[in-house]
Protein backbone atom coordinates (compact mmCIF):
# COMPACT_ATOMS: atom_id res chain seq x y z
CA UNK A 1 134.87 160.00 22.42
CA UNK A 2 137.22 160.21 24.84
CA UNK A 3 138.16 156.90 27.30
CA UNK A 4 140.42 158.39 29.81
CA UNK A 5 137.30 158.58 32.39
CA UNK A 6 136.26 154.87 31.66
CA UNK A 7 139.97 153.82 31.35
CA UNK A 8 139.84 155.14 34.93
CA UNK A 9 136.90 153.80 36.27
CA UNK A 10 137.90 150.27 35.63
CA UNK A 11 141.14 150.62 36.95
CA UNK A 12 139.23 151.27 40.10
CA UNK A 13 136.88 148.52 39.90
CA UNK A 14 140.27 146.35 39.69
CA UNK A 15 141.61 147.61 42.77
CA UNK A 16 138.51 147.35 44.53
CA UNK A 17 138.50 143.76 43.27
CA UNK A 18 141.84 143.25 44.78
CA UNK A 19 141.31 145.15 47.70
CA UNK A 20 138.29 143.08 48.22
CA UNK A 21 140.01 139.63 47.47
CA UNK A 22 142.91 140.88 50.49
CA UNK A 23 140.21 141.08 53.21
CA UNK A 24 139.78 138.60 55.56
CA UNK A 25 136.38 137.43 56.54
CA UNK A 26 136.03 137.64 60.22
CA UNK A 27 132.98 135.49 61.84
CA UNK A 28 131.60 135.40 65.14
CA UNK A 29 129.68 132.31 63.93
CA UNK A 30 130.32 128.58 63.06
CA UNK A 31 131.45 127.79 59.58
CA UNK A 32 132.93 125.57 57.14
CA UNK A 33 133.49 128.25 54.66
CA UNK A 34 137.44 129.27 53.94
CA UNK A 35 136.61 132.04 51.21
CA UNK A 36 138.94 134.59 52.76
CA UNK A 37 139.84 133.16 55.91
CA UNK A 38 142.82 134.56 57.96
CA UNK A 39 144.24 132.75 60.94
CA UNK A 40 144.86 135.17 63.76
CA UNK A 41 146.85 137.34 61.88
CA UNK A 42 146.33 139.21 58.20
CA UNK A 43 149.34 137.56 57.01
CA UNK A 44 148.35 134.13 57.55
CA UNK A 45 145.76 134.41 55.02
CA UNK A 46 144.15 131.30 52.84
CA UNK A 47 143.88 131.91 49.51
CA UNK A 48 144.00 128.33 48.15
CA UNK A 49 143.23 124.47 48.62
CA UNK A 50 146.98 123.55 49.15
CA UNK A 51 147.44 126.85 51.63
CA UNK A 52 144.09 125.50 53.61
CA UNK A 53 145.67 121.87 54.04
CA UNK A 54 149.21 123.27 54.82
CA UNK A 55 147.62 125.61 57.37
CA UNK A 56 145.39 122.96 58.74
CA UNK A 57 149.10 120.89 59.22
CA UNK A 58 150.46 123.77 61.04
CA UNK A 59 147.80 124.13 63.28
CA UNK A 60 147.76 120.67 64.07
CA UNK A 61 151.54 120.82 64.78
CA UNK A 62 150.90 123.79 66.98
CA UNK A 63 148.64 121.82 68.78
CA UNK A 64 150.76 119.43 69.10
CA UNK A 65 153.95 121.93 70.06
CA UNK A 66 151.59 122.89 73.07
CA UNK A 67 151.50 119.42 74.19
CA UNK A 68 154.94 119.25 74.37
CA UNK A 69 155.43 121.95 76.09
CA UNK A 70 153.25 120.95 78.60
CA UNK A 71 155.75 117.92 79.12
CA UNK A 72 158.36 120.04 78.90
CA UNK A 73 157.27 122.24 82.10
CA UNK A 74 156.37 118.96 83.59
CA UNK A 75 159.68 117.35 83.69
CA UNK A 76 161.32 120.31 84.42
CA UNK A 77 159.46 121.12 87.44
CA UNK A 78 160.41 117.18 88.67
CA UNK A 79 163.51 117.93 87.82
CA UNK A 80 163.24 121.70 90.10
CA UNK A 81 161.26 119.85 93.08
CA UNK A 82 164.10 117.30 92.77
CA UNK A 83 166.87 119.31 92.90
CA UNK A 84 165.15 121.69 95.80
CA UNK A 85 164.76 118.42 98.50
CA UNK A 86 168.50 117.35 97.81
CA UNK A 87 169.85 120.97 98.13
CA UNK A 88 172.11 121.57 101.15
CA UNK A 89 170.35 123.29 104.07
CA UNK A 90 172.20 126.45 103.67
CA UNK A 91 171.79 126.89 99.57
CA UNK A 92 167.67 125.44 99.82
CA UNK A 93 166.05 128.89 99.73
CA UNK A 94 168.34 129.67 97.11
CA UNK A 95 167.38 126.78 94.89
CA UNK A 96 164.08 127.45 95.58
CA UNK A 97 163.76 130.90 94.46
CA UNK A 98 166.02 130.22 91.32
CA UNK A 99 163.96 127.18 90.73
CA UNK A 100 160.57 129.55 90.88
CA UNK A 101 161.85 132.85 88.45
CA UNK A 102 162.37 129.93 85.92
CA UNK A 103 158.86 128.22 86.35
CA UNK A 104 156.95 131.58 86.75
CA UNK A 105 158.53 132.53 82.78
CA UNK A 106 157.98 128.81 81.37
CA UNK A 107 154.07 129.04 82.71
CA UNK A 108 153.88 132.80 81.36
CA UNK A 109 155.31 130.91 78.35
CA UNK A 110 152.72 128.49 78.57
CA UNK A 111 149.70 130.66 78.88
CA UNK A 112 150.79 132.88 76.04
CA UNK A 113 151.11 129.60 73.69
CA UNK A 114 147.66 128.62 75.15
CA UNK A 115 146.00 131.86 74.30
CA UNK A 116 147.31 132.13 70.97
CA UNK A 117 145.90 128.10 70.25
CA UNK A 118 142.08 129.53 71.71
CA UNK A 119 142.87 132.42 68.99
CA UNK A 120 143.15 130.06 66.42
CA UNK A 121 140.01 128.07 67.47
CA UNK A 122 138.02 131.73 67.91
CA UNK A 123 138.15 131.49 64.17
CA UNK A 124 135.51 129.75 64.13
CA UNK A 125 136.05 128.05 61.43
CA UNK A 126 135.28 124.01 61.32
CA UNK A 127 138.27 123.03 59.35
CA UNK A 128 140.64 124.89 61.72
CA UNK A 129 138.79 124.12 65.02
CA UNK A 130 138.92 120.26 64.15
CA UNK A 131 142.60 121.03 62.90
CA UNK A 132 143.35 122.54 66.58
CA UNK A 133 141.36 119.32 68.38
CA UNK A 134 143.34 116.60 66.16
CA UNK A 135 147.03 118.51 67.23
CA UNK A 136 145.72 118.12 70.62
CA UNK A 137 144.81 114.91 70.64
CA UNK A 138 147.84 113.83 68.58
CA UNK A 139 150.62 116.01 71.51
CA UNK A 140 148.60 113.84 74.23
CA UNK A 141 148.63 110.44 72.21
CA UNK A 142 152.94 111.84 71.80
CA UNK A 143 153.64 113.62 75.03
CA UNK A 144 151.04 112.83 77.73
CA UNK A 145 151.55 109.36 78.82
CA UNK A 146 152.37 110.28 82.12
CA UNK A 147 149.13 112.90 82.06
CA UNK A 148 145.72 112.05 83.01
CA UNK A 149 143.00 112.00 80.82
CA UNK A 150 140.93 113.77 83.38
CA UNK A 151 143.28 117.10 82.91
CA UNK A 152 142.08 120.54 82.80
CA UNK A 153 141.23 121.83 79.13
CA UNK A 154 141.32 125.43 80.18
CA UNK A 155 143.24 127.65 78.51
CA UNK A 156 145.87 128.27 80.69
């Protein structure tokens, strides 16, 4: 009896088991369920308890990156406006225009970090979408004392 065909057939099976285990589970509806989840990108792809909680951690910390950010921009554009009114007649457009180029790539900055944190929350997922709402809350709590609470939650 030869086994060569059924020697093959598994073999497939396993790699169709593997293949199967690689995909990421993509849902357009709210869940709790992490069987195959991937975060925005195929590579960031949970395949365990421990890679769940250090993912959840990351997204929290990219929530609260954003935040900072945020403050960032802010103080720099004090700093800008600042620096504009005590510029010498002669050098003010200058300082102005200088002062612009660099906001104009810090809010393209901004908006691209923005987009990428509704990304994460387009998973869908519970776990992740609380995960994005706690590093929010914790980069205000850290960075936006001088923010109100009344401030846009639009993505960009």
């Amino acid at each position: 009896m030869d086994h060569s065909s059924h020697a093959h057939h598994m073999g497939m099976d396993h790699h169709a088991e593997t293949e199967a285990a690689a995909r990421c589970s993509m849902n357009m509806l709210f869940t709790w369920n992490t069987e195959n989840l991937c975060i925005v990108f195929r590579q960031w792809h949970v395949r365990s308890t421990v890679g769940l909680i250090f993912s959840l951690l990351a997204i929290v910390a990219i929530g609260v990156g954003y935040e900072a950010l945020r403050e960032g921009i802010r103080r720099y554009e004090a700093a800008a406006n600042k620096r504009v009114e005590t510029a010498p007649r002669q050098n003010k457009d200058e300082v102005t225009r200088q002062a612009h180029v660099i906001k104009a790539v810090l809010y393209g900055v901004q908006n691209f970090y923005a987009f990428m944190v509704m990304l994460i929350f387009m998973t869908y997922n519970g776990w992740v979408m609380v995960s994005v709402s706690v590093g929010a809350g914790l980069g205000y709590l850290i960075f936006g004392g001088r923010t109100p609470l009344t401030k846009e939650t639009a993505c960009h």
